[in-house]
C-alpha atoms as a PDB file:
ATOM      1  CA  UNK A   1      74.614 109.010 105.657  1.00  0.00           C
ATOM      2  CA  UNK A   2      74.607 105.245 106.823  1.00  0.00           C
ATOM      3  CA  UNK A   3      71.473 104.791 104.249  1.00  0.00           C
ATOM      4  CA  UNK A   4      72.892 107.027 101.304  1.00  0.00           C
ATOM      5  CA  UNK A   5      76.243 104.310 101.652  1.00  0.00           C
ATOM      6  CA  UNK A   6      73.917 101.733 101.579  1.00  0.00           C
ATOM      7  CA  UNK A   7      72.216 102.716  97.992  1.00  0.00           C
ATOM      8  CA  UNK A   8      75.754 103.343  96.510  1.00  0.00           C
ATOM      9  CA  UNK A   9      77.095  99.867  97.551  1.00  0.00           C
ATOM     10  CA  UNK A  10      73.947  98.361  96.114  1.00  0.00           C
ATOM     11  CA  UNK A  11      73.938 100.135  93.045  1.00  0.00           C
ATOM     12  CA  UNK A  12      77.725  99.625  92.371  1.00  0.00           C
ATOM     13  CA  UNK A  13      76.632  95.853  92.825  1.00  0.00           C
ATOM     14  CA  UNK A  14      73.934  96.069  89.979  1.00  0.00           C
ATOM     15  CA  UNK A  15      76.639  97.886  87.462  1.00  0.00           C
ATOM     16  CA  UNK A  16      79.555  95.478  88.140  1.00  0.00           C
ATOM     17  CA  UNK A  17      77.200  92.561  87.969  1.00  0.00           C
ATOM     18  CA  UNK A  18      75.247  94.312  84.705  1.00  0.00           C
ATOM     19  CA  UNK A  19      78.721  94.209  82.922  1.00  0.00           C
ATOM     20  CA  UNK A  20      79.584  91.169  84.304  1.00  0.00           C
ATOM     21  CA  UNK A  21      77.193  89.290  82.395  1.00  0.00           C
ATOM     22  CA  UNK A  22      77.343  91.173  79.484  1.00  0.00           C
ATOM     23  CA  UNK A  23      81.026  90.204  79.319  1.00  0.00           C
ATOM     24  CA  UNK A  24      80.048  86.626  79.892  1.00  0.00           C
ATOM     25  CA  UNK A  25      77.262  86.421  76.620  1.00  0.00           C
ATOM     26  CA  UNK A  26      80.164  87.867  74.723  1.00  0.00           C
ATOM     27  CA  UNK A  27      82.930  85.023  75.133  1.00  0.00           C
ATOM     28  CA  UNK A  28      84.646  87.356  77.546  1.00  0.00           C
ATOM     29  CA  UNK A  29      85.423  84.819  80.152  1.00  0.00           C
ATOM     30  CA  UNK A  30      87.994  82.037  79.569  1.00  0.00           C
ATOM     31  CA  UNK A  31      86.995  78.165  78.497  1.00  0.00           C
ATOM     32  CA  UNK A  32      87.710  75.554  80.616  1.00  0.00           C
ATOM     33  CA  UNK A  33      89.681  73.341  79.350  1.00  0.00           C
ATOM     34  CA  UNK A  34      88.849  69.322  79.625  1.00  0.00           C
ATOM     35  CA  UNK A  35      90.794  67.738  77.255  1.00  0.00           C
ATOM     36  CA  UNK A  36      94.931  67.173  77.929  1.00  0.00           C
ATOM     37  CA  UNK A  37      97.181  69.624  79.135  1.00  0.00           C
ATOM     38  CA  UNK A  38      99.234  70.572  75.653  1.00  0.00           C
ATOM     39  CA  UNK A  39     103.105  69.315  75.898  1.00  0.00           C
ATOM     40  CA  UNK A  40     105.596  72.010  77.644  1.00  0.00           C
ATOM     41  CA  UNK A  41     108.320  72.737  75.468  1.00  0.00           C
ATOM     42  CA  UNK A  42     111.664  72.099  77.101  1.00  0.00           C
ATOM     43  CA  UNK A  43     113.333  75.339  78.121  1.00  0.00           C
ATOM     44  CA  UNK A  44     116.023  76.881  75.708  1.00  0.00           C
ATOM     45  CA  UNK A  45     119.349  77.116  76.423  1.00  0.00           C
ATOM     46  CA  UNK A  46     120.170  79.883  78.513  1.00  0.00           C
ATOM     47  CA  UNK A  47     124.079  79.808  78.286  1.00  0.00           C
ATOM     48  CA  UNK A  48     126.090  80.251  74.681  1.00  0.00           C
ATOM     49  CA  UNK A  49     128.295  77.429  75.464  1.00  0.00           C
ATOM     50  CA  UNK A  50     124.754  75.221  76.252  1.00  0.00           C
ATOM     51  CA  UNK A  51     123.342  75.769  73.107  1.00  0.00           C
ATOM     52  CA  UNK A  52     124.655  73.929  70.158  1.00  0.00           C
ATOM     53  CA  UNK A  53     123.374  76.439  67.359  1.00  0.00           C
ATOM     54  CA  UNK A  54     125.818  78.888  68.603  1.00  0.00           C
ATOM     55  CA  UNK A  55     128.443  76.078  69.151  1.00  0.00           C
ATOM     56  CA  UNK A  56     127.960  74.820  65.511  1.00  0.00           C
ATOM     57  CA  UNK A  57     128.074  78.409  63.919  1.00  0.00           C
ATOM     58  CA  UNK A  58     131.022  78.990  66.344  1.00  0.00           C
ATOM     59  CA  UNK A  59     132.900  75.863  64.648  1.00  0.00           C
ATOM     60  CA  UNK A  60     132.045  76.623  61.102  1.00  0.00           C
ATOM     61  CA  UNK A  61     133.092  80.484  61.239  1.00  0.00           C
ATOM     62  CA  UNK A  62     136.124  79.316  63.076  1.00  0.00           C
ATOM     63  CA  UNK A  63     137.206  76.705  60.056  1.00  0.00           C
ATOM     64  CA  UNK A  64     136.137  79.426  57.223  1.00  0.00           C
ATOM     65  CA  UNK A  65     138.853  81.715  59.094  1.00  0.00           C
ATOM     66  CA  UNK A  66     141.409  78.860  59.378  1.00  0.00           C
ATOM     67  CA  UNK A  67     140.904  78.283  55.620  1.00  0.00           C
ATOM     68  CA  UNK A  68     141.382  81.696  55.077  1.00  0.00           C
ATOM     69  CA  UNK A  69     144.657  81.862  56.169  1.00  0.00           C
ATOM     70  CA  UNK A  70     148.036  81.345  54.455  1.00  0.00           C
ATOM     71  CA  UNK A  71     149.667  78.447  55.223  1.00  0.00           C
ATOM     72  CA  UNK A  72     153.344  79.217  56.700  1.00  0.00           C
ATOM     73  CA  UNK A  73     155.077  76.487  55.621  1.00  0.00           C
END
């Protein structure tokens, strides 16, 4: 049994590292990159009253209604 565990390990061993560098000749493992880190993007707004697209929307919808009313003088 001990020997027949043995052969199965070793075998499993030649598939994984068969595919392994199959995978490798086809561009299947990542590039490392040398060059500068690319610039983070800073985080969007999270809350409504944060983010000043919805606040400028907010303001013109709000004067299209007030325009939209009678006056009650």
């Amino acid at each position: 049994m001990g020997k027949f565990l043995l052969v199965v390990i070793i075998f499993a061993a030649l598939v994984y590292t068969f595919f392994w560098l199959i995978e490798r000749r086809r561009g299947g493992a990542p590039a490392r990159r040398t060059g500068p880190r690319p610039r983070m993007t800073p985080p969007r707004s999270a809350a409504p009253d944060d983010d000043d697209d919805f606040l400028r929307d907010l303001n013109r919808r709000n004067r299209r209604k007030d325009q939209d009313k009678p006056n009650s003088d």
